[in-house]
N, C-alpha and C. Protein backbone atom coordinates (compact mmCIF):
# COMPACT_ATOMS: atom_id res chain seq x y z
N UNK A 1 0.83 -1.18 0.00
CA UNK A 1 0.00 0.00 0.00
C UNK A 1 0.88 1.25 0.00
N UNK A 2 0.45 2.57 -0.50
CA UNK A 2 1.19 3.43 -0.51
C UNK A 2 0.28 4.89 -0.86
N UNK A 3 0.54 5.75 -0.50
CA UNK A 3 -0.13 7.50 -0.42
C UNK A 3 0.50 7.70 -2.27
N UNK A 4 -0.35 8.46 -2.83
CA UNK A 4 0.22 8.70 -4.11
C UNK A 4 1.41 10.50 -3.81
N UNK A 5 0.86 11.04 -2.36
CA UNK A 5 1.26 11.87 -2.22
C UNK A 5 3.24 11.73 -1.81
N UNK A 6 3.67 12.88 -2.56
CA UNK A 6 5.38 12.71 -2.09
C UNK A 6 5.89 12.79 -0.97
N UNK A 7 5.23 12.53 0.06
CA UNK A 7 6.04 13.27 1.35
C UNK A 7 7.33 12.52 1.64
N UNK A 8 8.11 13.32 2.05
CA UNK A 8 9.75 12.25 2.31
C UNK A 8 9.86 11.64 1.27
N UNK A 9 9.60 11.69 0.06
CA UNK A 9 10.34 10.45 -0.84
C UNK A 9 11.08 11.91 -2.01
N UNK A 10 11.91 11.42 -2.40
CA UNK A 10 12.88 12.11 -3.72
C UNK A 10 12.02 11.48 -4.95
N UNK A 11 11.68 12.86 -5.07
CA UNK A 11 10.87 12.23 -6.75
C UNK A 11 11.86 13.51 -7.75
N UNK A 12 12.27 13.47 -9.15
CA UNK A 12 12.98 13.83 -10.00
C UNK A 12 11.89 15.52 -9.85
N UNK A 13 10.84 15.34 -10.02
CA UNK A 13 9.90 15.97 -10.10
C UNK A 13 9.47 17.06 -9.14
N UNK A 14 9.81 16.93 -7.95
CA UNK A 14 9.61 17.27 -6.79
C UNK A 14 9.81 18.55 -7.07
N UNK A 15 10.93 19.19 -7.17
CA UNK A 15 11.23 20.63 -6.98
C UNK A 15 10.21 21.68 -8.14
N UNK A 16 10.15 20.83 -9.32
CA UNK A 16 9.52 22.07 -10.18
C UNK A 16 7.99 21.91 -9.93
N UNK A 17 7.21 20.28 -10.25
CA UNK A 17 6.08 19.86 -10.21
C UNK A 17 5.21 19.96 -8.97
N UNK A 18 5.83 19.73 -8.00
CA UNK A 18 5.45 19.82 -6.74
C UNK A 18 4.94 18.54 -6.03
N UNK A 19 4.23 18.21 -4.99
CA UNK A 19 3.60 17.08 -4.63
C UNK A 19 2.27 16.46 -5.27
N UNK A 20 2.30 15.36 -5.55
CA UNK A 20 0.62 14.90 -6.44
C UNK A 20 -0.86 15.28 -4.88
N UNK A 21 -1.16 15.61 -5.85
CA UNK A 21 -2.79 16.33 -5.35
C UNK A 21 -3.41 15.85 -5.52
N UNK A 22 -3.90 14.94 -6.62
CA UNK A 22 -4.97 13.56 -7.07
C UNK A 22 -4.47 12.93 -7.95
N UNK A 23 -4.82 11.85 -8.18
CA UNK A 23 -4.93 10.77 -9.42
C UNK A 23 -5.97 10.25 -10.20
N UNK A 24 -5.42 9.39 -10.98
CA UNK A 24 -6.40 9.04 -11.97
C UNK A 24 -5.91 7.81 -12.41
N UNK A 25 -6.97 6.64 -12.60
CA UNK A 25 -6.55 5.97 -12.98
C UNK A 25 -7.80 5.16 -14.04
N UNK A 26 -7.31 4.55 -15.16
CA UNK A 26 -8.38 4.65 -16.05
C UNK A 26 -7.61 3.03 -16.65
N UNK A 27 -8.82 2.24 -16.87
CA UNK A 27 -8.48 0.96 -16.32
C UNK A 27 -8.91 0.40 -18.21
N UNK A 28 -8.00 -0.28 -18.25
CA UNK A 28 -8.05 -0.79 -20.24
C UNK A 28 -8.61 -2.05 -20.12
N UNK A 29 -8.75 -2.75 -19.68
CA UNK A 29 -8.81 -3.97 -19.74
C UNK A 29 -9.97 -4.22 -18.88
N UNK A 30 -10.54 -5.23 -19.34
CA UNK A 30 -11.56 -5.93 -18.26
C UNK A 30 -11.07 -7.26 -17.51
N UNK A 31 -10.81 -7.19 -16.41
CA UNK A 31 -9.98 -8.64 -15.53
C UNK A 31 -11.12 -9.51 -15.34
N UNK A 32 -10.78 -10.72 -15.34
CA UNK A 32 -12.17 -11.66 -15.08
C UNK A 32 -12.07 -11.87 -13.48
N UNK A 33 -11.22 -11.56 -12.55
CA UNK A 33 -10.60 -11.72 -11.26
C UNK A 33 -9.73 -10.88 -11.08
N UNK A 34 -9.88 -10.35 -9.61
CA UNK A 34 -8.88 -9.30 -8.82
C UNK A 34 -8.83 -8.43 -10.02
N UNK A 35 -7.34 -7.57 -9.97
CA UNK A 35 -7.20 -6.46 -10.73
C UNK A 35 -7.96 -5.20 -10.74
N UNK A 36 -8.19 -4.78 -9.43
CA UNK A 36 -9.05 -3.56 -8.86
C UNK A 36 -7.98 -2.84 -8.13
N UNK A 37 -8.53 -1.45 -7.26
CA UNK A 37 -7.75 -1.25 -6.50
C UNK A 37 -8.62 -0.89 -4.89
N UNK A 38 -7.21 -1.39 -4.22
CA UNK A 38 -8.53 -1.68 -2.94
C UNK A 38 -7.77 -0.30 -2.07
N UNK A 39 -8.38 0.15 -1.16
CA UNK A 39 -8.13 1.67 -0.09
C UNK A 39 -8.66 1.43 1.13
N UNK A 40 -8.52 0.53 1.82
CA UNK A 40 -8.56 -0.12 3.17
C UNK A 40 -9.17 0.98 4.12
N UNK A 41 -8.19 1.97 3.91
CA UNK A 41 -8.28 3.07 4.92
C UNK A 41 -9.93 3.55 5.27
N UNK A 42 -10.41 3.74 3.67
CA UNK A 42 -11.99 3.79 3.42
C UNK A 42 -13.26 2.98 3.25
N UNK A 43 -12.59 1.63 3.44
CA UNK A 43 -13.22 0.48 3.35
C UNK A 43 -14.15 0.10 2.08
N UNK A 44 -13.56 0.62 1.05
CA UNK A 44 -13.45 0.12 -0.43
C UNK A 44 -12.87 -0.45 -1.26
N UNK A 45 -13.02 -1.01 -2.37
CA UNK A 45 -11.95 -1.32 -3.47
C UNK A 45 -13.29 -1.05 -4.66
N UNK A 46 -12.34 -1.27 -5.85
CA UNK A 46 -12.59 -0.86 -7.12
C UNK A 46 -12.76 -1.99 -7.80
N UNK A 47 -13.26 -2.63 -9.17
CA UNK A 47 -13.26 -3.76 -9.53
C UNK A 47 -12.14 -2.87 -10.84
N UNK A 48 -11.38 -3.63 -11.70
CA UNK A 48 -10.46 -3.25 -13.38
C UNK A 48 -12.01 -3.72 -14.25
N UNK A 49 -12.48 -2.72 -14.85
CA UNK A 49 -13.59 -2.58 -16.15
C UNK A 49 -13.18 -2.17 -17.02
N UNK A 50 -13.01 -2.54 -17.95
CA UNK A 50 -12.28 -1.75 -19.30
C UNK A 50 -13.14 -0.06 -19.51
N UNK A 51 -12.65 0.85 -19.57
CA UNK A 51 -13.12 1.93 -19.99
C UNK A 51 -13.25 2.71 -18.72
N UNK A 52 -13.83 2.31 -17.72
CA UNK A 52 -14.16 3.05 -16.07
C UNK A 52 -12.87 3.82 -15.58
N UNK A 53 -12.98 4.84 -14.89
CA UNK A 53 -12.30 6.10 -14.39
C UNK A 53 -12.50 5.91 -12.91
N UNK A 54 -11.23 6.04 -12.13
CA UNK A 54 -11.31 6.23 -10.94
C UNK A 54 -10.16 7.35 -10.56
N UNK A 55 -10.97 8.40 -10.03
CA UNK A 55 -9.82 9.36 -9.72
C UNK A 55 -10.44 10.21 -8.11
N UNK A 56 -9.13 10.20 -7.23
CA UNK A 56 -9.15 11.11 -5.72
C UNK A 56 -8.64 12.01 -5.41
N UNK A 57 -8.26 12.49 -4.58
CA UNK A 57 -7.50 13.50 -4.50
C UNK A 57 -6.51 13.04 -3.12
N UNK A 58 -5.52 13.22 -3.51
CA UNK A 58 -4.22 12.70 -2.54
C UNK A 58 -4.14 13.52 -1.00
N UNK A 59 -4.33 14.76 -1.45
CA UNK A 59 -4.25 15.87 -0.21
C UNK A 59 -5.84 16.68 0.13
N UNK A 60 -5.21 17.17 1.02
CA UNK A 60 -6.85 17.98 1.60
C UNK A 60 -6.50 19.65 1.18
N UNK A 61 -7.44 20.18 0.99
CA UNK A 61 -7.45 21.46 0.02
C UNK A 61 -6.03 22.41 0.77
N UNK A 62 -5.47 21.78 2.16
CA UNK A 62 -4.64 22.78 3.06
C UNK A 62 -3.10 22.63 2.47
N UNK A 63 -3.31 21.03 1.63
CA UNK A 63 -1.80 20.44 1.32
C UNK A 63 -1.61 19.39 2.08
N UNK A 64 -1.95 19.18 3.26
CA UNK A 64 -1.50 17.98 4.05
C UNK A 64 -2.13 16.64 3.70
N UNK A 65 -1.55 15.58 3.32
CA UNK A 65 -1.45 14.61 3.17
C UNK A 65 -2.92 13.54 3.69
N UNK A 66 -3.52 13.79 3.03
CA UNK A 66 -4.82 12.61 3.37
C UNK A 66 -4.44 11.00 2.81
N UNK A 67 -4.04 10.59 4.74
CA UNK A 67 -3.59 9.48 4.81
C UNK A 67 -4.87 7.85 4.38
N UNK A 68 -6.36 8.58 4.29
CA UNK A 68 -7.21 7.83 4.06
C UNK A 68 -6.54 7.28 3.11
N UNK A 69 -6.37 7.63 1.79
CA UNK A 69 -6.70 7.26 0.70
C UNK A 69 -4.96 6.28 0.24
N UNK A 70 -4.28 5.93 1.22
CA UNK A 70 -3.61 4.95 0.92
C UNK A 70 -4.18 3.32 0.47
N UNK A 71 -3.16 3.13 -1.11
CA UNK A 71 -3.92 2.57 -1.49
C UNK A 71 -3.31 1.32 -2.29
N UNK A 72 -3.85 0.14 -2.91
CA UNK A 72 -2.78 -0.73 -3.46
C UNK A 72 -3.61 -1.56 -4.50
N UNK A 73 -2.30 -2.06 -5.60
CA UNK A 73 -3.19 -2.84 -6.86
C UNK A 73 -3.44 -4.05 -6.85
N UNK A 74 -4.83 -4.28 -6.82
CA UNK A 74 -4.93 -6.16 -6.37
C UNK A 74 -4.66 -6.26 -7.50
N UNK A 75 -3.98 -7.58 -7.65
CA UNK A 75 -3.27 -8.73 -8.30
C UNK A 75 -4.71 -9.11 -9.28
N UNK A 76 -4.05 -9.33 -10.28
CA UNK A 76 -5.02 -9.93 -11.76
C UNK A 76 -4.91 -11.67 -11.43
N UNK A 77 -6.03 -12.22 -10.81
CA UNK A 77 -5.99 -13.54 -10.41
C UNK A 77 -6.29 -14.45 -11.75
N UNK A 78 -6.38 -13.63 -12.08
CA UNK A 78 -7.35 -14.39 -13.57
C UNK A 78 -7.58 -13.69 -14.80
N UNK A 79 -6.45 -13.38 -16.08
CA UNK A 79 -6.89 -12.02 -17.06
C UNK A 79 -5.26 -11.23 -16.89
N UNK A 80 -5.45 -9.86 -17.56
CA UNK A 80 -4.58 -9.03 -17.76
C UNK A 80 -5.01 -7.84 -17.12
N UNK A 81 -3.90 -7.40 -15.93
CA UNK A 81 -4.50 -6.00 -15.69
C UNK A 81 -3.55 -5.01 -16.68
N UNK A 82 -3.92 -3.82 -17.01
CA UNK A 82 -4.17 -2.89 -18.47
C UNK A 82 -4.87 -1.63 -17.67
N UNK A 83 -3.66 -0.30 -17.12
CA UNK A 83 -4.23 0.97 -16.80
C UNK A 83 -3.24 1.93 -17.16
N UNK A 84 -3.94 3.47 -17.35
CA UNK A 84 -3.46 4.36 -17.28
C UNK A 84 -3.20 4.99 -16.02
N UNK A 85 -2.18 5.93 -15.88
CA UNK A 85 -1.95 6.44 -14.62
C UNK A 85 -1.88 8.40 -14.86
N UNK A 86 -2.50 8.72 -14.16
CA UNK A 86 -2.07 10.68 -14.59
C UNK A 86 -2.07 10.82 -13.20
N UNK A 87 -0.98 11.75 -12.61
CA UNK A 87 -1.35 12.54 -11.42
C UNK A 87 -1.37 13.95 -11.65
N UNK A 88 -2.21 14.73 -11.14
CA UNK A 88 -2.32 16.00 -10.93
C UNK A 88 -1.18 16.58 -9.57
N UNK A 89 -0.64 17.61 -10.14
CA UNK A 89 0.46 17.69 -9.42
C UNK A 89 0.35 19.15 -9.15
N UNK A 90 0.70 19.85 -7.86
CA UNK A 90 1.08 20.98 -6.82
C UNK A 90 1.29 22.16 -7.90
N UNK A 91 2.24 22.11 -8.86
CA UNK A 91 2.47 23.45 -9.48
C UNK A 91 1.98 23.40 -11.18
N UNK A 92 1.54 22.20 -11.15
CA UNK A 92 0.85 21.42 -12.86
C UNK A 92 -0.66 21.88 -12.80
N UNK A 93 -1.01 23.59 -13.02
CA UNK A 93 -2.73 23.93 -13.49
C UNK A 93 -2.33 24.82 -13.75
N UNK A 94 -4.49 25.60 -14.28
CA UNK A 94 -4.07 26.46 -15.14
C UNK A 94 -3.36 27.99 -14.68
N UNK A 95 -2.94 27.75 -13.66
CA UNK A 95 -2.15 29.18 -13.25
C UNK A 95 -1.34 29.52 -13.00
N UNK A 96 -0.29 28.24 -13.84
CA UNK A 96 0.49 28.33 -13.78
C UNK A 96 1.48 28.44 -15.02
N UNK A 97 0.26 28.31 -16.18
CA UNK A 97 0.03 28.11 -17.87
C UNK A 97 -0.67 29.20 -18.03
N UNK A 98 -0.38 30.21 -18.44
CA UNK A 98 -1.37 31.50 -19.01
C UNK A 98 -2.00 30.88 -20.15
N UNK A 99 -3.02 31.01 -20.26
CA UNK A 99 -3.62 30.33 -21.58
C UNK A 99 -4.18 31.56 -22.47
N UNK A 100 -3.93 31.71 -23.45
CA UNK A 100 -4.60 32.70 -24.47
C UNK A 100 -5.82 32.32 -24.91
N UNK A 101 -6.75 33.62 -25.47
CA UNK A 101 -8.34 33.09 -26.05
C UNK A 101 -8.35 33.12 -27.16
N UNK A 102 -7.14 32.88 -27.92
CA UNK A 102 -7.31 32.38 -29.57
C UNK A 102 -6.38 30.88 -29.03
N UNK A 103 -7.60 30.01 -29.66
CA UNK A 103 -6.92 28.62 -29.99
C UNK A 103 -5.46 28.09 -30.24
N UNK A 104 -4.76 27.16 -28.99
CA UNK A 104 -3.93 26.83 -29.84
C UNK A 104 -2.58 27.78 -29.36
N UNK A 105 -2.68 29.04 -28.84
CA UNK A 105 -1.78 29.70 -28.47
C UNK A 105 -1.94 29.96 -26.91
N UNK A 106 -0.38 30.10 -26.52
CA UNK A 106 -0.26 30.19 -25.39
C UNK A 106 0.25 31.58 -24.68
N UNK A 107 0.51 32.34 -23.40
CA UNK A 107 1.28 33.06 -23.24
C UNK A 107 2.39 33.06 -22.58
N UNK A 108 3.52 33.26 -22.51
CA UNK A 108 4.30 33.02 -21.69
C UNK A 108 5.27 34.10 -20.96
């Protein structure tokens, strides 16, 4: 099991990106067994559906570390597990990207 959030760990990322804030995880495959993800802390798990979206948020709006949502990948007992992974990260939105209102262009 593990927090998607960085605290104490050296990530390459750390200094510019900042700490992950939520995730996402978006599941390709349909498992005939296991291959979910389970979050103990909350007394849930997820089933792997091909196409289905599961996404949380790592921290609480203050920054500190919401230890609920530690979490881990059950094992594909039976089948192929098949996911995407995105985290939303501390200094990764839009205000940190000036975005222009002609298409396509940015400001910088």
């Amino acid at each position: 099991m593990h927090c998607d959030h960085l605290y104490g760990l050296d990530d390459y990322g750390l200094p510019t990106k900042g700490h992950r804030l939520s995730s996402i995880v978006l599941y390709m495959t349909d498992v005939e067994e296991g291959g979910g993800t389970a979050f103990p802390n909350l007394g849930f798990r997820t089933y792997a559906e091909a196409g289905s979206m599961l996404y949380w948020h790592a921290a609480h709006t203050n920054g500190e570390i919401d230890f609920r949502t530690s979490h881990g990948g059950c094992a594909a007992a039976y089948g192929l597990r098949w996911l995407g992974v995105r985290f939303i990260r501390q200094f990764e939105n839009f205000q940190t990207q000036k975005c222009s209102l002609k298409r396509g262009k940015w400001l910088i």
